[in-house]
N, C-alpha and C. Protein backbone atom coordinates (compact mmCIF):
# COMPACT_ATOMS: atom_id res chain seq x y z
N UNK A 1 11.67 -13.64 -30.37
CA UNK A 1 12.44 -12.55 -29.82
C UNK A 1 11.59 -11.32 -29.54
N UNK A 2 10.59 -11.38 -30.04
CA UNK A 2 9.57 -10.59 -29.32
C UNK A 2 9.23 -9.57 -28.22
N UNK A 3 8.97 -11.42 -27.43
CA UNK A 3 8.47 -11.04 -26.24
C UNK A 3 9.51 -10.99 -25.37
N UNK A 4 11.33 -10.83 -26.02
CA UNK A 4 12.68 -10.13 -25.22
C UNK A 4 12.58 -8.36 -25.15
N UNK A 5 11.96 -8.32 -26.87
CA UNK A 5 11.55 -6.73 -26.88
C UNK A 5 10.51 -6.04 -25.82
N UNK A 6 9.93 -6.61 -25.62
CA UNK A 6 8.61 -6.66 -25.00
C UNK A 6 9.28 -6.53 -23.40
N UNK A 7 9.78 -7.43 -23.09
CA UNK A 7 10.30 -7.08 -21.78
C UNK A 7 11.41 -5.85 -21.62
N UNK A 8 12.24 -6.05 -22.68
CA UNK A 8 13.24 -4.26 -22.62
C UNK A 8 12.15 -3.07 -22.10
N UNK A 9 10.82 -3.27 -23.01
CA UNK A 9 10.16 -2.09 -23.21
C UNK A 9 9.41 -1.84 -21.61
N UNK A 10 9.28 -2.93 -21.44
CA UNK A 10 8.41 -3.13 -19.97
C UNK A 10 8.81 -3.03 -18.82
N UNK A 11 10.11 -3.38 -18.97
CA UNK A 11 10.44 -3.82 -17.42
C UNK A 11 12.24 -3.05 -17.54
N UNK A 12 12.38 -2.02 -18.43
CA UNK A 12 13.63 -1.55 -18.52
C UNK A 12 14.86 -1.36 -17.77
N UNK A 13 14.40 -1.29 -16.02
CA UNK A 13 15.72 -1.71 -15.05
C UNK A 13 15.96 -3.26 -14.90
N UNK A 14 15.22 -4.38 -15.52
CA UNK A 14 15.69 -5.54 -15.51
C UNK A 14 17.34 -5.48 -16.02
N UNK A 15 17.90 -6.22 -15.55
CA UNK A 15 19.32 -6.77 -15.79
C UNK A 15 19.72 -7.27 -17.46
N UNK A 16 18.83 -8.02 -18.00
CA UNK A 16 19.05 -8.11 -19.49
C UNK A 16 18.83 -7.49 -20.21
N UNK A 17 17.56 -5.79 -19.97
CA UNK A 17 17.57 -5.02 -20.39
C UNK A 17 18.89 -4.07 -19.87
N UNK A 18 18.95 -3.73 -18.88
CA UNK A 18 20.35 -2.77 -19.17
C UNK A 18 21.80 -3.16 -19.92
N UNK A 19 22.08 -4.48 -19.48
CA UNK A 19 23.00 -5.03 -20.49
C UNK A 19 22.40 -4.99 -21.91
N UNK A 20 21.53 -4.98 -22.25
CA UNK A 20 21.29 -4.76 -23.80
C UNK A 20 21.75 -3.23 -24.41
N UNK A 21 20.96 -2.50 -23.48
CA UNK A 21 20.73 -1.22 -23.68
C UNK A 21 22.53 -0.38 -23.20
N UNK A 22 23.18 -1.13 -22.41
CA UNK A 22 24.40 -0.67 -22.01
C UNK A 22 25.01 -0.85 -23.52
N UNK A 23 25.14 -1.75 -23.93
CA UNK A 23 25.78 -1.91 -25.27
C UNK A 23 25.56 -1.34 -27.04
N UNK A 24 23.86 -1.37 -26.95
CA UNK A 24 23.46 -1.38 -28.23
C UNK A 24 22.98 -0.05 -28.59
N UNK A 25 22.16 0.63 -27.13
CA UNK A 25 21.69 1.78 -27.77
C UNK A 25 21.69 2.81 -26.47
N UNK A 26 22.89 3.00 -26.00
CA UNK A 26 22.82 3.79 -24.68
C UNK A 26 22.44 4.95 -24.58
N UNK A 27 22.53 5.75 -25.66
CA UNK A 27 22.11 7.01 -25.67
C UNK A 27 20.81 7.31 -26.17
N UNK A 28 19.90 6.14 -26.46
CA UNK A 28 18.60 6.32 -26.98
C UNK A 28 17.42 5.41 -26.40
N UNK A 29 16.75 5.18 -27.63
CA UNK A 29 15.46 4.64 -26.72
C UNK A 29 14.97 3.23 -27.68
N UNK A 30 14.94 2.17 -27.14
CA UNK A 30 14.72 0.55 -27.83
C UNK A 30 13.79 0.89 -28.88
N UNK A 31 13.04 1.73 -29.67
CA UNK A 31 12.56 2.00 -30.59
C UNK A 31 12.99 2.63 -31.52
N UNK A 32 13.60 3.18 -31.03
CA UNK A 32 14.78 4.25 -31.96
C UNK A 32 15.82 3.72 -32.57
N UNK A 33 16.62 2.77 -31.88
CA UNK A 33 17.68 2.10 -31.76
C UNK A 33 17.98 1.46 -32.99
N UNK A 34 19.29 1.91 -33.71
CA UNK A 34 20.00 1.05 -34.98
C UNK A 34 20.59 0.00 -34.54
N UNK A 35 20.95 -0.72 -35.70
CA UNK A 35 20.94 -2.18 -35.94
C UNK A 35 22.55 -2.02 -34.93
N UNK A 36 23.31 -0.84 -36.00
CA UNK A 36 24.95 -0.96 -35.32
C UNK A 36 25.47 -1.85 -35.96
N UNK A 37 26.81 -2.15 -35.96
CA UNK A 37 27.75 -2.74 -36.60
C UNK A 37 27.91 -3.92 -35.84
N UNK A 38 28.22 -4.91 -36.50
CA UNK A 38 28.91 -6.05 -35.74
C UNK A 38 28.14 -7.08 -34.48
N UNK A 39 26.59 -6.83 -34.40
CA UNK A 39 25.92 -7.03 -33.46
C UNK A 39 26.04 -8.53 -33.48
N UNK A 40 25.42 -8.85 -32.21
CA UNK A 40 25.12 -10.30 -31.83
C UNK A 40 23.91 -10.52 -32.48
N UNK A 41 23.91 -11.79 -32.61
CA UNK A 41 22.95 -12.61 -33.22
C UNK A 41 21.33 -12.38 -32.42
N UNK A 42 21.28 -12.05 -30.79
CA UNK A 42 20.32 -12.20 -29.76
C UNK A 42 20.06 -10.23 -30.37
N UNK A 43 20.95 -9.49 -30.59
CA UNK A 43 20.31 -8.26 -30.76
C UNK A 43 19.85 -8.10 -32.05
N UNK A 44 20.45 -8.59 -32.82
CA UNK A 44 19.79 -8.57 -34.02
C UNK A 44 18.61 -9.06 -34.63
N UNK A 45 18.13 -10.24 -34.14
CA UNK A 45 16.86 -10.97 -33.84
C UNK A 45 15.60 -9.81 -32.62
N UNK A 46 16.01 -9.03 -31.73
CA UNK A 46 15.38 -8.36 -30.67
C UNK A 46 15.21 -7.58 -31.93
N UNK A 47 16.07 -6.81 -32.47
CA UNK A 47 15.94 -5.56 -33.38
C UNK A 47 15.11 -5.58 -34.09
N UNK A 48 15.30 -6.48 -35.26
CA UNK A 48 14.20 -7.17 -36.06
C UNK A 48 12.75 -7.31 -35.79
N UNK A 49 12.75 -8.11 -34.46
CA UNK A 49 11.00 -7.73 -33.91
C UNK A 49 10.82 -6.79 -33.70
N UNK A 50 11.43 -5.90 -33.50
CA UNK A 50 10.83 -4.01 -33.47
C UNK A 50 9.70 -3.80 -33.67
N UNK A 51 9.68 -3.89 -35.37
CA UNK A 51 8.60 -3.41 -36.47
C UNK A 51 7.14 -4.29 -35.66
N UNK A 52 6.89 -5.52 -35.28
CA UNK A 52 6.20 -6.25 -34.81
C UNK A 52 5.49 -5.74 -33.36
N UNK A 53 6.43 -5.62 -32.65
CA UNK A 53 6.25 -4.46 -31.35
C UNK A 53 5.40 -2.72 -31.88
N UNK A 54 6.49 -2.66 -32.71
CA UNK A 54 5.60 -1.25 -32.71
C UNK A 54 3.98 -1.48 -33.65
N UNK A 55 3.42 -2.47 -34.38
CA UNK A 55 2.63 -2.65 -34.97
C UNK A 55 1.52 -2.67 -34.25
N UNK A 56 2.18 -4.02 -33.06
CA UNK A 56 1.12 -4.03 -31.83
C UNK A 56 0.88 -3.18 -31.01
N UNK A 57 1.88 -2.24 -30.78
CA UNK A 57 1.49 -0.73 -30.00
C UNK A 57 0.73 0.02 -30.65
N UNK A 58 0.94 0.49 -32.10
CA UNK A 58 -0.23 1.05 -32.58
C UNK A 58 -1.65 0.08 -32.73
N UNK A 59 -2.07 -1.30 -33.04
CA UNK A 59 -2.92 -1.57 -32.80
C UNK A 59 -3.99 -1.38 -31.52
N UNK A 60 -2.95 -1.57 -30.51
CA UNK A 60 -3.46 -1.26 -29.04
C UNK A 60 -3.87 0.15 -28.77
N UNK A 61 -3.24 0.85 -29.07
CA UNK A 61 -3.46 2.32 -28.92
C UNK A 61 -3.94 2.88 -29.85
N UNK A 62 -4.45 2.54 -31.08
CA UNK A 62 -5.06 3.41 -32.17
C UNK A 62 -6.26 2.60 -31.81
N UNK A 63 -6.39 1.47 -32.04
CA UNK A 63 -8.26 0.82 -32.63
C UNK A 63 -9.17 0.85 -31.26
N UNK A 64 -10.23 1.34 -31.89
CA UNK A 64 -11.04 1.62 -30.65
C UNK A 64 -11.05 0.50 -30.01
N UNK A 65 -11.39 -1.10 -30.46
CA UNK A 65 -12.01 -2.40 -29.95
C UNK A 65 -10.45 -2.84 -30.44
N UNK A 66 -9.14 -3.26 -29.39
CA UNK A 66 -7.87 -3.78 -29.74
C UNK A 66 -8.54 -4.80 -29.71
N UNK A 67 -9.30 -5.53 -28.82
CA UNK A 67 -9.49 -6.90 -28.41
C UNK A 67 -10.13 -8.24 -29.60
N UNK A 68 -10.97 -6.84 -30.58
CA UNK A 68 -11.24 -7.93 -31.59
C UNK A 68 -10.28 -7.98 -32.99
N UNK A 69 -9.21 -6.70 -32.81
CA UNK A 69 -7.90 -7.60 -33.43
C UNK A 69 -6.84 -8.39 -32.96
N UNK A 70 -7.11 -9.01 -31.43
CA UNK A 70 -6.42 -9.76 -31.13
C UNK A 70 -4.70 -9.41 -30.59
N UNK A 71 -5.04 -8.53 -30.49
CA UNK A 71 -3.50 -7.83 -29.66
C UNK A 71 -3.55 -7.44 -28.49
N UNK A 72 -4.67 -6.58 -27.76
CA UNK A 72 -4.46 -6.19 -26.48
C UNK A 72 -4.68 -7.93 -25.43
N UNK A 73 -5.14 -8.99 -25.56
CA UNK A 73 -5.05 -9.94 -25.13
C UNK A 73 -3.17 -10.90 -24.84
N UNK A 74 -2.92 -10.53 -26.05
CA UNK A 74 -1.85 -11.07 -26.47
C UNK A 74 -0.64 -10.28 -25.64
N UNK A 75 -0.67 -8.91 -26.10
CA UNK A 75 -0.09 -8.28 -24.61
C UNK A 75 0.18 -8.12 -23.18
N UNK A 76 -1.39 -8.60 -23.01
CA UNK A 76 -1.67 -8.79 -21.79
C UNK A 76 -0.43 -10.18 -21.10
N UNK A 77 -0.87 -10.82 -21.82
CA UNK A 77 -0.07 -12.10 -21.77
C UNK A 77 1.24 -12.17 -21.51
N UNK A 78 2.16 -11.42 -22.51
CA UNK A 78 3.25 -11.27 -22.29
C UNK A 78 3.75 -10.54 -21.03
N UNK A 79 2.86 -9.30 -21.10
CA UNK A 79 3.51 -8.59 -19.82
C UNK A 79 3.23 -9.11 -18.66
N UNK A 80 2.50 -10.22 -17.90
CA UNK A 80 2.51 -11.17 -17.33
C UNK A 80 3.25 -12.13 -16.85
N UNK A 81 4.38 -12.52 -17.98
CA UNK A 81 5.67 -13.25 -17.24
C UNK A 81 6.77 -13.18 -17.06
C-alpha cells in the first residue's frame, strides 16, 4: 500500500487520489491526515504506510549519497508507473 501512498503524494489530481482525499482528509494534507473513524480497510492500510513514505522522504532528502541507502532508486521506480 505504499506505492498507493506514493501515488496520492505524486500524482494528487489522479482520480483515486481525489476520491481518497474527498473522503478521508479533505481539509488537509496525506501526511497530516488521521486515521478517522470507521475507515476502510484500503485507507487504513494507505495510512499505515505513511510512517514508511515519510522515512523514505527523509532519507532522500536528508543523506547526502540517498543512492547508497537504497531509496532514491527505489523511488525512482515507483514514480515511474
Amino acid at each position: 500500500m505504499g506505492g498507493l501512498g506514493w501515488k496520492i503524494m505524486m500524482q494528487p489530481n489522479c482520480f483515486f487520489a481525489r476520491v481518497i482525499k474527498g473522503k478521508y482528509y479533505l481539509n488537509s494534507e496525506f501526511l497530516k491526515a488521521s486515521l478517522g473513524s470507521h475507515p476502510c480497510y484500503t485507507w487504513w492500510s494507505i495510512w499505515s504506510a505513511r510512517g514508511l513514505l515519510e522515512e523514505g522522504l527523509v532519507g532522500v532528502l536528508v543523506m547526502e549519497n540517498p543512492s547508497t541507502f537504497g531509496m532514491r532508486r527505489g523511488f525512482q521506480d515507483l514514480q515511474e508507473e
